[in-house]
PDB file of N, CA and C in Angstrom:
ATOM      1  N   UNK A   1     -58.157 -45.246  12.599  1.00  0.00           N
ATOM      2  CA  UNK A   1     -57.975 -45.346  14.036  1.00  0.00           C
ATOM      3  C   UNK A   1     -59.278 -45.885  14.641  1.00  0.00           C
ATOM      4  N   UNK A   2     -59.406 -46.949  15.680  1.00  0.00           N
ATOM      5  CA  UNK A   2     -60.527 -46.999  16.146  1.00  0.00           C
ATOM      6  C   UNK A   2     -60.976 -46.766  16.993  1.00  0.00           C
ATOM      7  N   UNK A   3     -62.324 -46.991  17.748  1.00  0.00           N
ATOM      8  CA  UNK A   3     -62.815 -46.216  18.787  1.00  0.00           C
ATOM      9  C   UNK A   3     -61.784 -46.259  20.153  1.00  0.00           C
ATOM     10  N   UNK A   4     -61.602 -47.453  20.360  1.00  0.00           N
ATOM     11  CA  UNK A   4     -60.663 -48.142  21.400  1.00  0.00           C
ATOM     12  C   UNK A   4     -59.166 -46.442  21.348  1.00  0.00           C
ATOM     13  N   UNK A   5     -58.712 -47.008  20.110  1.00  0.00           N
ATOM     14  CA  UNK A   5     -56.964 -46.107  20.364  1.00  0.00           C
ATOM     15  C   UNK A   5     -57.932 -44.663  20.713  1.00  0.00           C
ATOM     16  N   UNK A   6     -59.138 -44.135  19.985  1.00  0.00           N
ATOM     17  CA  UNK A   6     -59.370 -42.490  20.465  1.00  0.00           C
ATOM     18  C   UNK A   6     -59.679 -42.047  21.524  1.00  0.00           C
ATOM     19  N   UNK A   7     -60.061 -43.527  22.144  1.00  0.00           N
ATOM     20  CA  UNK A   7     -60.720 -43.253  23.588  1.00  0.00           C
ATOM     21  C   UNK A   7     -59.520 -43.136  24.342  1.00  0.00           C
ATOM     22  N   UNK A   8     -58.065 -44.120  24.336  1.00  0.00           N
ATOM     23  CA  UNK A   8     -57.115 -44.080  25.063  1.00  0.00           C
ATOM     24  C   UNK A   8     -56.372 -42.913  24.436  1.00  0.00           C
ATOM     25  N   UNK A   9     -56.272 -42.097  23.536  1.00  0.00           N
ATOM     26  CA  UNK A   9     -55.797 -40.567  22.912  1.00  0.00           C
ATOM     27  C   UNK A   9     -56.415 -39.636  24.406  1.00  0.00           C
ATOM     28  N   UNK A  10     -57.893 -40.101  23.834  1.00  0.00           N
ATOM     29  CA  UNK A  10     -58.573 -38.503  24.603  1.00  0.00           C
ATOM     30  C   UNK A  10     -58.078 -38.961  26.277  1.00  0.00           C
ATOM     31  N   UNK A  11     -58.008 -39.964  26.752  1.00  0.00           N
ATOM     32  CA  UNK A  11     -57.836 -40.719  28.077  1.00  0.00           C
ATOM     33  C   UNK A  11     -56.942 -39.161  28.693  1.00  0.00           C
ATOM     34  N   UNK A  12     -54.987 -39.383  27.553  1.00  0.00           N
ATOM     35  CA  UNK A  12     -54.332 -38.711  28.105  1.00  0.00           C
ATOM     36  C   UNK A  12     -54.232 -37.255  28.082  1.00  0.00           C
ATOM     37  N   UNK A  13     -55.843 -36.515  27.728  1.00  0.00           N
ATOM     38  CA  UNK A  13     -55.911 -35.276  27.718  1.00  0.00           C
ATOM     39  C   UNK A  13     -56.147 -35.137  29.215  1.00  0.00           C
ATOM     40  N   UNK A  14     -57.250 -36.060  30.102  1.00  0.00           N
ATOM     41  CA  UNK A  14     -57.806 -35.972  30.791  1.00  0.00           C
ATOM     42  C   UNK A  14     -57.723 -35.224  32.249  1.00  0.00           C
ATOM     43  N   UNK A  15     -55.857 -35.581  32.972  1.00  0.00           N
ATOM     44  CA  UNK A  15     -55.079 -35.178  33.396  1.00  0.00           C
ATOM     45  C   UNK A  15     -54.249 -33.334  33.173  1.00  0.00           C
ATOM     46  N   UNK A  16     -54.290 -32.868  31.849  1.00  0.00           N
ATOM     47  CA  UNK A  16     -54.493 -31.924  31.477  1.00  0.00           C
ATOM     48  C   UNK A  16     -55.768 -31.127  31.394  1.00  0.00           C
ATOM     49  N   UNK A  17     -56.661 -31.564  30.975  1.00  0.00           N
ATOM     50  CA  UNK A  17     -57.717 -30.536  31.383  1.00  0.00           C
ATOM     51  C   UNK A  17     -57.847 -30.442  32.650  1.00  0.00           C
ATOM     52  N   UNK A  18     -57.880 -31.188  33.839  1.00  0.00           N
ATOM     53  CA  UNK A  18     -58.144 -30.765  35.111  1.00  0.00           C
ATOM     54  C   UNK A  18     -57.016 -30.250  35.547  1.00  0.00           C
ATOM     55  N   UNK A  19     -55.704 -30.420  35.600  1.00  0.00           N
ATOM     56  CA  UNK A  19     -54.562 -29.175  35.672  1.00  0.00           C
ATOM     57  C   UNK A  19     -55.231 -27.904  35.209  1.00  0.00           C
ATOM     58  N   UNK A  20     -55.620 -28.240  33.589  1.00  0.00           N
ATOM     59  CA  UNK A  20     -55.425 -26.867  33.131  1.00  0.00           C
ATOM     60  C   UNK A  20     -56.993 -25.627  33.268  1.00  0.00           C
ATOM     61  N   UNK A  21     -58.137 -26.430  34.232  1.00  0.00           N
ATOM     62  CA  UNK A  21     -59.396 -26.038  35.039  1.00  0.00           C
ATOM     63  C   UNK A  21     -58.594 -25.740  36.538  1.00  0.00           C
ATOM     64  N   UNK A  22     -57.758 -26.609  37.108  1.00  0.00           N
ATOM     65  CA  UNK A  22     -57.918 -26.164  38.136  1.00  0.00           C
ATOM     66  C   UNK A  22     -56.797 -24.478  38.327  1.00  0.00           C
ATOM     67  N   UNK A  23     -56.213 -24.384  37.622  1.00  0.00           N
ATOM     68  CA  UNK A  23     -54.741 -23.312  37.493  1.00  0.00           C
ATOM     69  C   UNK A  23     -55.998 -22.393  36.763  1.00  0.00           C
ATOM     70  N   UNK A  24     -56.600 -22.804  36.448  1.00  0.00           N
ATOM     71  CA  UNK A  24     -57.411 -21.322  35.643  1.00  0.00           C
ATOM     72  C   UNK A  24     -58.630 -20.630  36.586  1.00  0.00           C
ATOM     73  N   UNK A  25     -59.122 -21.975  37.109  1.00  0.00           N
ATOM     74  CA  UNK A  25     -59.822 -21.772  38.547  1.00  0.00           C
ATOM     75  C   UNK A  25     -59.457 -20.993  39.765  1.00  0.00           C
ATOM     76  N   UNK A  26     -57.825 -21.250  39.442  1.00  0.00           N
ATOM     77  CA  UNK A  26     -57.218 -20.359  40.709  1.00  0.00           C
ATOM     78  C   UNK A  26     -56.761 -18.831  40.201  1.00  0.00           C
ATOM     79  N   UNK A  27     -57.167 -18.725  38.963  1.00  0.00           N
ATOM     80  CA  UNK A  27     -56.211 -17.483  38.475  1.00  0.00           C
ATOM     81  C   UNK A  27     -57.909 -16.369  38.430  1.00  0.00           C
ATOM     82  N   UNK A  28     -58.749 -17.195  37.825  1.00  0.00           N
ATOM     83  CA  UNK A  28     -60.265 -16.275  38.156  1.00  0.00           C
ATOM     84  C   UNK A  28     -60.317 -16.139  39.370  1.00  0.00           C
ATOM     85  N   UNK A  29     -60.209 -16.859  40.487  1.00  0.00           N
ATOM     86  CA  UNK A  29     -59.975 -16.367  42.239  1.00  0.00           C
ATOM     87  C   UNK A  29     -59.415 -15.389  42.493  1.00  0.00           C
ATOM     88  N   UNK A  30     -57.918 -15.395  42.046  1.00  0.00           N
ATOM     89  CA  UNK A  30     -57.018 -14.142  41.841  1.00  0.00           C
ATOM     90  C   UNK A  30     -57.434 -13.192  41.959  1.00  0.00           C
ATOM     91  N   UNK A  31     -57.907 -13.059  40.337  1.00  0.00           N
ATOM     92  CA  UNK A  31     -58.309 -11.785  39.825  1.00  0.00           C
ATOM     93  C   UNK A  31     -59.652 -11.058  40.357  1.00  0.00           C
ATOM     94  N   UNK A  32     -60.252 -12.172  40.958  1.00  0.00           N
ATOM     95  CA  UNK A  32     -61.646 -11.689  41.198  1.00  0.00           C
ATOM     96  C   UNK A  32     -61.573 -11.079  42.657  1.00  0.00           C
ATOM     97  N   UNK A  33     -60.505 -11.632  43.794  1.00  0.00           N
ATOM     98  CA  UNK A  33     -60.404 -11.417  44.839  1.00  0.00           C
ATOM     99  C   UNK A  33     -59.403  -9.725  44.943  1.00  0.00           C
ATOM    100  N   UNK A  34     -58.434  -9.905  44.129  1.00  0.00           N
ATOM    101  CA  UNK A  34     -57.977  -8.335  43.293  1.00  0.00           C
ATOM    102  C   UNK A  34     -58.843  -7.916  43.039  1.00  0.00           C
ATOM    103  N   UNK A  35     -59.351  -7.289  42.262  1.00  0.00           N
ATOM    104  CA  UNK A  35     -60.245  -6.466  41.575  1.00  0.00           C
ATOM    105  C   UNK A  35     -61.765  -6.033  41.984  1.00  0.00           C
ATOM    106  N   UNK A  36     -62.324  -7.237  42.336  1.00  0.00           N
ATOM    107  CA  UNK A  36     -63.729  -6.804  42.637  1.00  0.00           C
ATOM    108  C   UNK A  36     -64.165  -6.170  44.021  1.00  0.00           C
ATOM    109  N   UNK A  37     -63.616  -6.940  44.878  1.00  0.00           N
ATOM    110  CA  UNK A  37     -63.934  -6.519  46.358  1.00  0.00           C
ATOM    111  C   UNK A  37     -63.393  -4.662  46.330  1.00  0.00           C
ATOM    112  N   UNK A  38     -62.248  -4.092  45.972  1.00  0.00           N
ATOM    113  CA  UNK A  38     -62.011  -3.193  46.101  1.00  0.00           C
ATOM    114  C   UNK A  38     -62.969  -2.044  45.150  1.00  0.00           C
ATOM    115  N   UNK A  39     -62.833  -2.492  43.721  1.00  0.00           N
ATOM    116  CA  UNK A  39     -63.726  -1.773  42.680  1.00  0.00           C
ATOM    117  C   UNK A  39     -65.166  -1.390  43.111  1.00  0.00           C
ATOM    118  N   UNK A  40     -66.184  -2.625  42.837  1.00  0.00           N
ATOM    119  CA  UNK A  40     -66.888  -2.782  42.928  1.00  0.00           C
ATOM    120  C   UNK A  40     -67.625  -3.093  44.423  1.00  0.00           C
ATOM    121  N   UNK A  41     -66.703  -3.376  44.983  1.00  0.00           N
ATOM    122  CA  UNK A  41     -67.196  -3.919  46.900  1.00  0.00           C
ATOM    123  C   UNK A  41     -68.064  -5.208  47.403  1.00  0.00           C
ATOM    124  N   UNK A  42     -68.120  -6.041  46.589  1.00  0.00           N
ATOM    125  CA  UNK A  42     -68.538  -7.437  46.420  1.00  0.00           C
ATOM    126  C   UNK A  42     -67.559  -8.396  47.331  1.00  0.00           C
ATOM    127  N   UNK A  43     -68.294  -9.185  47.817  1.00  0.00           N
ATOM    128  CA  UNK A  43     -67.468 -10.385  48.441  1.00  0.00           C
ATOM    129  C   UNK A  43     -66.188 -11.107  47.534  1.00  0.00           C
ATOM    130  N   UNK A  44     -65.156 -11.412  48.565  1.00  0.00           N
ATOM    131  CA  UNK A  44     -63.718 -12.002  47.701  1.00  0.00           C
ATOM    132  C   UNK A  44     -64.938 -13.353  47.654  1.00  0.00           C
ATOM    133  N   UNK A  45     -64.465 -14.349  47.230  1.00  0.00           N
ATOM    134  CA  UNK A  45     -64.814 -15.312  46.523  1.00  0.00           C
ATOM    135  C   UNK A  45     -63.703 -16.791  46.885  1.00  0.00           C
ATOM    136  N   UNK A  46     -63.944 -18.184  47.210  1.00  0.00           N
ATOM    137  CA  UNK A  46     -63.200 -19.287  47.302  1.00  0.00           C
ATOM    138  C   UNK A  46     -62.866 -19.540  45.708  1.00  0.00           C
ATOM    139  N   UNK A  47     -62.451 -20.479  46.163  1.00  0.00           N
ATOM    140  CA  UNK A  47     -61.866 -21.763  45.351  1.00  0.00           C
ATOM    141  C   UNK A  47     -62.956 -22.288  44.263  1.00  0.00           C
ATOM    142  N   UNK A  48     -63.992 -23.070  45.079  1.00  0.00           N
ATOM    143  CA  UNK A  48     -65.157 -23.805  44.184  1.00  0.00           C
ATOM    144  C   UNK A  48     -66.043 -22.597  43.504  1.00  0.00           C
ATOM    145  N   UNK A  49     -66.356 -21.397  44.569  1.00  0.00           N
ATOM    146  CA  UNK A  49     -67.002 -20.545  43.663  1.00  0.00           C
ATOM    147  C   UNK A  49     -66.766 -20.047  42.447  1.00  0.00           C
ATOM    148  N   UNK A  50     -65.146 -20.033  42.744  1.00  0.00           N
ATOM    149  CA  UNK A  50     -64.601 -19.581  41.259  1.00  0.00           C
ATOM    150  C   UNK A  50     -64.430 -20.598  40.102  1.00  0.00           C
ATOM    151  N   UNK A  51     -64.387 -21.716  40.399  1.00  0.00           N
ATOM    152  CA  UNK A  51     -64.843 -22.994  39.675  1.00  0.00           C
ATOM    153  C   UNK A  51     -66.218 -23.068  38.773  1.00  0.00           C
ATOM    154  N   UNK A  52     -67.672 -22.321  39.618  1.00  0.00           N
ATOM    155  CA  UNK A  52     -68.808 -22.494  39.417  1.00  0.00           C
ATOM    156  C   UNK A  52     -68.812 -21.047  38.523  1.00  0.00           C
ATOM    157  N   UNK A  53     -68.175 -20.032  38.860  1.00  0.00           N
ATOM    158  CA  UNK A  53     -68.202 -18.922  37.903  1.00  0.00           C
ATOM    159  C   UNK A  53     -67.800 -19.097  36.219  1.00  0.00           C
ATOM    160  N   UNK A  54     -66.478 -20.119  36.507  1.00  0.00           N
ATOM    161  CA  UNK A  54     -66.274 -20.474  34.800  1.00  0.00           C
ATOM    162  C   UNK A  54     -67.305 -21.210  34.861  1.00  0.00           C
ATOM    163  N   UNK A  55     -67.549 -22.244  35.031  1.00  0.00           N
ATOM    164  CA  UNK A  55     -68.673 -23.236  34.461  1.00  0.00           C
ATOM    165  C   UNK A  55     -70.264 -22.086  34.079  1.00  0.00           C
ATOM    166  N   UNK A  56     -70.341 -22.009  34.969  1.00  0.00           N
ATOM    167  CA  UNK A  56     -71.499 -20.457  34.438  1.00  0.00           C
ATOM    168  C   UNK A  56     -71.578 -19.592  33.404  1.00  0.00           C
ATOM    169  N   UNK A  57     -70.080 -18.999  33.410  1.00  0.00           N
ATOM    170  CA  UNK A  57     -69.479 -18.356  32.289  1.00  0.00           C
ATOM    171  C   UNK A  57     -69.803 -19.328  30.790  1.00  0.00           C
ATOM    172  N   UNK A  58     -69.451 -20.432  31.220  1.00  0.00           N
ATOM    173  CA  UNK A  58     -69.391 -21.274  29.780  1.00  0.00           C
ATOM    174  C   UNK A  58     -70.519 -22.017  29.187  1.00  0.00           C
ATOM    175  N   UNK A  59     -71.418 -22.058  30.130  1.00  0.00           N
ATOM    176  CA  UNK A  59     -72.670 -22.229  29.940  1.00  0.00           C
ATOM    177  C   UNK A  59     -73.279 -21.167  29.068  1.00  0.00           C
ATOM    178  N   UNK A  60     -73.260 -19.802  29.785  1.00  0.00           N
ATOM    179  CA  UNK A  60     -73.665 -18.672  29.257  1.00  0.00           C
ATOM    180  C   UNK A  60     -73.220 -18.410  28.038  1.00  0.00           C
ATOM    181  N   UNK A  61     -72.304 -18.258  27.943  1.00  0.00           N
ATOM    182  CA  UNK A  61     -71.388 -17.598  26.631  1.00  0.00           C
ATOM    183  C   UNK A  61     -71.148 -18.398  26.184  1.00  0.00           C
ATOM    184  N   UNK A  62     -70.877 -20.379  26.166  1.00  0.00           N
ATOM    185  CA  UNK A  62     -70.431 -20.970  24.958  1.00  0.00           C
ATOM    186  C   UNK A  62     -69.406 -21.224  25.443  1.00  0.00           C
ATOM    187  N   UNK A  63     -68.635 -22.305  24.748  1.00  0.00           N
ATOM    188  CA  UNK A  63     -67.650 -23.267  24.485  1.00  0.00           C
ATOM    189  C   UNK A  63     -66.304 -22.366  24.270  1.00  0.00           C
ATOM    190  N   UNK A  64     -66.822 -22.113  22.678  1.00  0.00           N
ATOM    191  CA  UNK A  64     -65.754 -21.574  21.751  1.00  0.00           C
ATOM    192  C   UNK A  64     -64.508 -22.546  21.439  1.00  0.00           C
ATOM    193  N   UNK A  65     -63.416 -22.201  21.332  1.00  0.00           N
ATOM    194  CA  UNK A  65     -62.365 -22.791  20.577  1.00  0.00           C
ATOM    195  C   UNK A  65     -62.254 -23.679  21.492  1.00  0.00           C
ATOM    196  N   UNK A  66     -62.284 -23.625  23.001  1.00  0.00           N
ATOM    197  CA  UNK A  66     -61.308 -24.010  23.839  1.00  0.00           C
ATOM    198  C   UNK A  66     -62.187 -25.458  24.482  1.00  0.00           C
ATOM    199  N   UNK A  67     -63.602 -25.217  23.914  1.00  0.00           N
ATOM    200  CA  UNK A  67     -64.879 -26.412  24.505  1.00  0.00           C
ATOM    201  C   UNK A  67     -64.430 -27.657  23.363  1.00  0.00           C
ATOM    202  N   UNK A  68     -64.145 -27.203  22.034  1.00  0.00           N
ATOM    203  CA  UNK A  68     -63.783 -28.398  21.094  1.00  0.00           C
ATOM    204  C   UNK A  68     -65.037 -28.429  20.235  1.00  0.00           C
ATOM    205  N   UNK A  69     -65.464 -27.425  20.325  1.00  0.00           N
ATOM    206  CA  UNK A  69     -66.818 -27.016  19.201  1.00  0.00           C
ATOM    207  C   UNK A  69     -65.896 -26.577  18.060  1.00  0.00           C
ATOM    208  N   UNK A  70     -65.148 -26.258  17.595  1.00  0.00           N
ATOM    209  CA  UNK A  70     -64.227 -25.745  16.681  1.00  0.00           C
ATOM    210  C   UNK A  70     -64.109 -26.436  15.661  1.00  0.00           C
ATOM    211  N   UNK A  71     -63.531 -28.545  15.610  1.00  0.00           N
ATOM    212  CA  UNK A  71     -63.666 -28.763  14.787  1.00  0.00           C
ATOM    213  C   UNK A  71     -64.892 -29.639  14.145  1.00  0.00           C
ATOM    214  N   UNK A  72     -65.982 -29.687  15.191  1.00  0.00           N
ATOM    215  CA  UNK A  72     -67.657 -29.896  14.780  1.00  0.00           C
ATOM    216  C   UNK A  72     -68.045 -28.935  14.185  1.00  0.00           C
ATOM    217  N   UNK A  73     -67.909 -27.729  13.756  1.00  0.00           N
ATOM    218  CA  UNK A  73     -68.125 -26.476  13.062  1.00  0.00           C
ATOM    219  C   UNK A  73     -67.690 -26.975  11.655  1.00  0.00           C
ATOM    220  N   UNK A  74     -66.353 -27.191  11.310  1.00  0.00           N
ATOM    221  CA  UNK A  74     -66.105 -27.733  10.113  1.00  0.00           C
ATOM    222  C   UNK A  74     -66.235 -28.978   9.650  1.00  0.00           C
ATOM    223  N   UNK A  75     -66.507 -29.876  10.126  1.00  0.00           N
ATOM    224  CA  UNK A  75     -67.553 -31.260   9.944  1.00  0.00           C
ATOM    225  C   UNK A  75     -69.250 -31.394   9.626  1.00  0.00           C
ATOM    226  N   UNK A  76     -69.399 -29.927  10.237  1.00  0.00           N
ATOM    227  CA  UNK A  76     -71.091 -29.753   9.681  1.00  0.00           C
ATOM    228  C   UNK A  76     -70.816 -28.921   8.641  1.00  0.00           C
ATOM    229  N   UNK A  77     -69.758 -28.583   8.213  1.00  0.00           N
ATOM    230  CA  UNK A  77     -69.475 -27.860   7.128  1.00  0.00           C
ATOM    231  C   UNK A  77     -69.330 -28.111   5.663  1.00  0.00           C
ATOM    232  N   UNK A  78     -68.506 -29.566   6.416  1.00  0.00           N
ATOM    233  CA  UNK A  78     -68.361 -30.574   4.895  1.00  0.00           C
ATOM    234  C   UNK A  78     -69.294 -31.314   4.707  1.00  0.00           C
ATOM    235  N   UNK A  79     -70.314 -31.607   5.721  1.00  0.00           N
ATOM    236  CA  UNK A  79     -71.660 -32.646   5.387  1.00  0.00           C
ATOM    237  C   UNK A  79     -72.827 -31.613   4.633  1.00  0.00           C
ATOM    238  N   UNK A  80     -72.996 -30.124   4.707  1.00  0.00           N
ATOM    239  CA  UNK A  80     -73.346 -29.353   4.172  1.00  0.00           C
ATOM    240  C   UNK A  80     -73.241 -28.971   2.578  1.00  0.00           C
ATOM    241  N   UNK A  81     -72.095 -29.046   2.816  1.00  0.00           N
ATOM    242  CA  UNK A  81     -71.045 -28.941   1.291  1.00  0.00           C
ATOM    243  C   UNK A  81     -71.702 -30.246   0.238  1.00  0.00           C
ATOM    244  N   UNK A  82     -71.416 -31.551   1.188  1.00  0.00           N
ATOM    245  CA  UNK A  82     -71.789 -32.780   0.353  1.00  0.00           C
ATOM    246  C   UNK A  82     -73.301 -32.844   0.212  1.00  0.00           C
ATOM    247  N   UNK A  83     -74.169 -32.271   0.900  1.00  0.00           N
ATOM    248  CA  UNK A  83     -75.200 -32.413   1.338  1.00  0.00           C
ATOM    249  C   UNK A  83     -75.672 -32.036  -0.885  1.00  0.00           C
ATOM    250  N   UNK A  84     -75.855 -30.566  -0.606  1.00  0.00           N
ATOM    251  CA  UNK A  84     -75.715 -29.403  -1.460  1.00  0.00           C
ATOM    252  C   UNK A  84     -75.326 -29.832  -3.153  1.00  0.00           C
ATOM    253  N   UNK A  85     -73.920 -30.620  -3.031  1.00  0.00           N
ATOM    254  CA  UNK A  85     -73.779 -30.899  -4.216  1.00  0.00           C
ATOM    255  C   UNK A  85     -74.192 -32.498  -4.921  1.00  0.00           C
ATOM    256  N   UNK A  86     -75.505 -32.799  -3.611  1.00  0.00           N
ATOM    257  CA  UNK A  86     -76.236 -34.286  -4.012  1.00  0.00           C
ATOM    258  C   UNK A  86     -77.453 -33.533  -4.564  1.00  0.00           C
ATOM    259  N   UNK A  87     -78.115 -32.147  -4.333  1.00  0.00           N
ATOM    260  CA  UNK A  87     -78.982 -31.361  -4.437  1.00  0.00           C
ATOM    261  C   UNK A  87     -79.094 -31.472  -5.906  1.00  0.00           C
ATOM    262  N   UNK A  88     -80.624 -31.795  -6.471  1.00  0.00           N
ATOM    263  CA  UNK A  88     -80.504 -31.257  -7.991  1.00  0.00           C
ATOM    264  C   UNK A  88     -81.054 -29.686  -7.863  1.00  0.00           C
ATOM    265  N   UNK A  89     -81.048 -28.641  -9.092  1.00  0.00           N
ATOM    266  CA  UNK A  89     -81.232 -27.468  -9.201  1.00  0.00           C
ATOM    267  C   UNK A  89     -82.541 -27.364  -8.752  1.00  0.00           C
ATOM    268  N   UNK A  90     -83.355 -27.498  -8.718  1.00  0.00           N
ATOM    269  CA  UNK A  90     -84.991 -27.719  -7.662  1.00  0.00           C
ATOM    270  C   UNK A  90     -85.032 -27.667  -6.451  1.00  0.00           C
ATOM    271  N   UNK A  91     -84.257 -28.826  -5.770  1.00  0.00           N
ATOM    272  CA  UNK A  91     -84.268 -29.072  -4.554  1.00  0.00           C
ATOM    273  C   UNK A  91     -83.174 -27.908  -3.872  1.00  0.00           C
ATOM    274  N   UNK A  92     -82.137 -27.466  -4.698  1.00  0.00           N
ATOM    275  CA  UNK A  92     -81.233 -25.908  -4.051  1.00  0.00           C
ATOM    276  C   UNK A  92     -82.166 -24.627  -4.235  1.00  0.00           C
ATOM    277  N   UNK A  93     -82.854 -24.511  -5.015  1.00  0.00           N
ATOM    278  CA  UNK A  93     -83.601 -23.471  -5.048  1.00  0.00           C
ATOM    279  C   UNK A  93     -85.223 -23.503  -4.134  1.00  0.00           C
ATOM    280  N   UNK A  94     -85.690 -24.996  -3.368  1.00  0.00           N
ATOM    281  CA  UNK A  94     -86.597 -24.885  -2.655  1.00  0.00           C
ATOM    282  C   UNK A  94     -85.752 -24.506  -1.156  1.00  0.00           C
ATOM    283  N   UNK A  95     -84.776 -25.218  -0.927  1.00  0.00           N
ATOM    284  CA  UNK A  95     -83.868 -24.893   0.159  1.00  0.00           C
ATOM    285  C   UNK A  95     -83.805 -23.729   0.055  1.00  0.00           C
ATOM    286  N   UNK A  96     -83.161 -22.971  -0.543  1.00  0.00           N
ATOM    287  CA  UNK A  96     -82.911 -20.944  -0.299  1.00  0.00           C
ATOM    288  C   UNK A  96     -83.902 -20.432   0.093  1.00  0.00           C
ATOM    289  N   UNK A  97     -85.300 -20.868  -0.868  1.00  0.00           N
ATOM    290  CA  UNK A  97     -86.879 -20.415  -0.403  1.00  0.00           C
ATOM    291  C   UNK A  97     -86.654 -20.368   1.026  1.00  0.00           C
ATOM    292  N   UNK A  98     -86.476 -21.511   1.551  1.00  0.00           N
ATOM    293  CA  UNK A  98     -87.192 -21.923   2.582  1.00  0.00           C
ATOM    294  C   UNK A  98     -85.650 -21.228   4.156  1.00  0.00           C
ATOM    295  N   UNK A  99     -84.573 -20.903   3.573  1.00  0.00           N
ATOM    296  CA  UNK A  99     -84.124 -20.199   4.527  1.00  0.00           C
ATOM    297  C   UNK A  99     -84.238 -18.633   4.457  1.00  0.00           C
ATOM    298  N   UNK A 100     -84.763 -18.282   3.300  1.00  0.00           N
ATOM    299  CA  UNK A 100     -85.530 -16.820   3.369  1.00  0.00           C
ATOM    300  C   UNK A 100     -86.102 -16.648   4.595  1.00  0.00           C
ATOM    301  N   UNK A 101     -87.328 -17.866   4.438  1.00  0.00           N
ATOM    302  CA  UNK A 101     -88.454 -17.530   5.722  1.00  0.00           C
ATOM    303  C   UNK A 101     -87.779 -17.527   7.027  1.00  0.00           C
ATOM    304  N   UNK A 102     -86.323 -17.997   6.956  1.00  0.00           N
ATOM    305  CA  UNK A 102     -86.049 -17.870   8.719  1.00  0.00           C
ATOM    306  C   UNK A 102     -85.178 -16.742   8.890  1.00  0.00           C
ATOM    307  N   UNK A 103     -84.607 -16.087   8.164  1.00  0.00           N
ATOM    308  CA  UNK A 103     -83.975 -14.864   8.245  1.00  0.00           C
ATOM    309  C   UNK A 103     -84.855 -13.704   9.263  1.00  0.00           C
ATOM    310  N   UNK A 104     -84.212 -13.671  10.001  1.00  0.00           N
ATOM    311  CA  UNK A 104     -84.994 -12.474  11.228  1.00  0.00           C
ATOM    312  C   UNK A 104     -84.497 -10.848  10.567  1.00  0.00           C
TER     313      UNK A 104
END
């Protein structure tokens, strides 16, 4: 496939992710305008704020499945893999050395 067809693939996600930001945008409003003001006694919250809360959120905490870090996880997995079995027995055993020292 080339760059051209993946770019026009990802094109027709594009329309879906902002549906599926803005319906999620409105459902953290929801919940936040439920729950917090009464619980806790904090200001209800708009539209964009609750926009800037996920983006915050996802900053903070990460992607995860739903950012598309998921299948870059298993692509550094297999370049690892290949990496490893170009390794002669020297060069795998200076590597282990040397992730000893970063083990906290």
């Amino acid at each position: 496939m080339s760059k051209r067809e993946r770019f026009l693939r990802g094109l027709r996600w594009v329309p879906v992710v902002i549906a599926f930001a803005a319906i999620f945008g409105w459902v953290v409003m929801a919940l936040w305008n439920w729950l917090v003001p009464p619980v806790i006694g904090w200001k209800a919250i708009d539209y964009w704020q609750a926009l800037g809360l996920l983006l915050l959120s996802r900053i903070f905490f990460g992607f995860g499945r739903f950012g598309g870090h998921g299948h870059g996880h298993h692509h550094w997995r297999a370049r690892m893999v290949e990496r490893w079995e170009q390794m002669t027995p020297e060069e795998r055993e200076k590597f282990r050395e040397g992730m000893r020292g970063h083990r906290c």
